[in-house]
N, C-alpha and C. Protein backbone atom coordinates (compact mmCIF):
# COMPACT_ATOMS: atom_id res chain seq x y z
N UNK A 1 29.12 61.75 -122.77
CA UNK A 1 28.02 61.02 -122.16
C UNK A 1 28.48 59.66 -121.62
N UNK A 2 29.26 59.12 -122.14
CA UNK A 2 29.99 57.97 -122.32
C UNK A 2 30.41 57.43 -120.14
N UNK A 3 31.16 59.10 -120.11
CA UNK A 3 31.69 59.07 -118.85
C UNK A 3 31.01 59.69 -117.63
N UNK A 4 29.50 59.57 -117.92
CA UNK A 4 28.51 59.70 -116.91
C UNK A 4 28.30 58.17 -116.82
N UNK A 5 28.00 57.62 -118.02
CA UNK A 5 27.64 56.21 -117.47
C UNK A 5 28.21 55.74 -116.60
N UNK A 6 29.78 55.46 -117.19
CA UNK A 6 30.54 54.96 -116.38
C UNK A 6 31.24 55.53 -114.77
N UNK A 7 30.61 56.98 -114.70
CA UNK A 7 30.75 57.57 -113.09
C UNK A 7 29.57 56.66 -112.52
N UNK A 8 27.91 56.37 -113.03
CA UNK A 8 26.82 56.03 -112.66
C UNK A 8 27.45 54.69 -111.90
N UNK A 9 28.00 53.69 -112.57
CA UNK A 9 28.49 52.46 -112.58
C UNK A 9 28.95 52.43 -111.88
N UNK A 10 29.97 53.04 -111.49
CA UNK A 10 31.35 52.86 -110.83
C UNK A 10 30.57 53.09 -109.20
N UNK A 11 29.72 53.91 -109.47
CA UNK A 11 29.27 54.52 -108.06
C UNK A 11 28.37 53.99 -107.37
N UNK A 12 27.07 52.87 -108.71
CA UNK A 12 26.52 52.16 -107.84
C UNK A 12 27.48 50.93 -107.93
N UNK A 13 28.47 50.31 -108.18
CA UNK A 13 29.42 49.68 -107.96
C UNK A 13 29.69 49.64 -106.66
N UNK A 14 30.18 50.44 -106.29
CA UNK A 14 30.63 50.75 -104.72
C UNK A 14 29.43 51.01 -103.58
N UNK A 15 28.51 51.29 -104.16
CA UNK A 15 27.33 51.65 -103.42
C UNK A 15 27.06 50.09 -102.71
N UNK A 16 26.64 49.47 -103.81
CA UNK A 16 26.82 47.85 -103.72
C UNK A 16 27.24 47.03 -102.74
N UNK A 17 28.88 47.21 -103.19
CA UNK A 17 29.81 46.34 -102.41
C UNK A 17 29.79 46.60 -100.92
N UNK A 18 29.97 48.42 -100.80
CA UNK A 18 29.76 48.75 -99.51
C UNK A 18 28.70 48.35 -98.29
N UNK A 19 27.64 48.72 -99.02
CA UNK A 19 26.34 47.53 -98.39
C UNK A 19 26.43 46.07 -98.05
N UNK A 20 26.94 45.66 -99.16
CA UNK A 20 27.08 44.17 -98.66
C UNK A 20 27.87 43.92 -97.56
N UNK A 21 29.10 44.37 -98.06
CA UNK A 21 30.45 44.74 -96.68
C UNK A 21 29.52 44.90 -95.08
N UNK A 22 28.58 46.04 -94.69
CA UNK A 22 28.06 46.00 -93.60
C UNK A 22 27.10 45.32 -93.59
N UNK A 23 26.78 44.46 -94.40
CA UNK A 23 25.34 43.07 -94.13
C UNK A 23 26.08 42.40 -94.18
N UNK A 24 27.60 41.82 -94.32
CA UNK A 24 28.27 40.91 -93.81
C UNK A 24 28.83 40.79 -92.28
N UNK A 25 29.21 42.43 -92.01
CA UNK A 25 29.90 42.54 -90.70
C UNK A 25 28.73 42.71 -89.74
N UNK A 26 27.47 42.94 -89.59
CA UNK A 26 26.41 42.64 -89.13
C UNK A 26 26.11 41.67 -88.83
N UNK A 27 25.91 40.50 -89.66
CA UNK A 27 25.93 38.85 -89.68
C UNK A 27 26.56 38.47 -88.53
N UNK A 28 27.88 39.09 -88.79
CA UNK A 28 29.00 38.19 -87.49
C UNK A 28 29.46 38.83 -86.58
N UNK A 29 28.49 40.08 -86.78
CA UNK A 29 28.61 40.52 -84.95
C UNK A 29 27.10 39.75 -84.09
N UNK A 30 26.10 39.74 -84.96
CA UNK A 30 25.01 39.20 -84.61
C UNK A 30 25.28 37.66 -84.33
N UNK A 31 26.07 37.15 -84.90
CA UNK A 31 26.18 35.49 -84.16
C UNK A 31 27.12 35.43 -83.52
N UNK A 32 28.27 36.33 -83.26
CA UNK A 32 29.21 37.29 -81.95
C UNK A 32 28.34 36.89 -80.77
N UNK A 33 27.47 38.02 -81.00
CA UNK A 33 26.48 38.47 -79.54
C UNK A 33 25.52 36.84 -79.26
N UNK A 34 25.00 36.07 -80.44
CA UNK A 34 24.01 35.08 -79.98
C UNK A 34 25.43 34.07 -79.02
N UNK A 35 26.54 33.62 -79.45
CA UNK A 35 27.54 33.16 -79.21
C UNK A 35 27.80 33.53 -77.66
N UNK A 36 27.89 34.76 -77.35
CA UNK A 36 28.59 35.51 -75.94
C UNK A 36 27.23 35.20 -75.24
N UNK A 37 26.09 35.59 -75.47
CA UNK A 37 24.68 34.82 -74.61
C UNK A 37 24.56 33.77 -74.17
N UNK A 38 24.98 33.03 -74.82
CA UNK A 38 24.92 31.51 -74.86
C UNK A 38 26.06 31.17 -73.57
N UNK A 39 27.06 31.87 -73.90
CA UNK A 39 28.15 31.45 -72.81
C UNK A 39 27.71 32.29 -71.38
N UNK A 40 27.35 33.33 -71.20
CA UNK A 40 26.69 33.85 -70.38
C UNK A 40 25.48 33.27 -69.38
N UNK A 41 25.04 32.53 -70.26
CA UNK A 41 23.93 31.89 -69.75
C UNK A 41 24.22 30.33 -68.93
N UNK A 42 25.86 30.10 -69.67
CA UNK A 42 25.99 28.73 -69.20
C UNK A 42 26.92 28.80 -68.12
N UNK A 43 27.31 30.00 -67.70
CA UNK A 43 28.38 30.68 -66.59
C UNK A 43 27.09 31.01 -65.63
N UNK A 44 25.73 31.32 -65.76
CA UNK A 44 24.88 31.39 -65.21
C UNK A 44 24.17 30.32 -64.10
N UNK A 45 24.28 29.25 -65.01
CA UNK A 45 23.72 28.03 -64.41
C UNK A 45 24.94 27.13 -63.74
């Protein structure tokens, strides 16, 4: 039983990290793109 827990763990462990991992790389493609607008807009005017 011992080593269900610790599969449970391990797996939302990674479940976790992984998520965070793409709500990080999200973040900084999203201020990427606000960033490239901004310059777009000033190549505009």
């Amino acid at each position: 039983m011992g080593y269900l827990f610790a599969a449970y763990a391990v797996f939302w462990g990674l479940t976790f990290a992984y998520v965070f991992t793409i709500a990080s790389r999200q973040k900084r493609l999203e201020n990427e793109i606000e960033a490239l607008s901004r310059a777009v807009k000033r190549e505009e005017t």
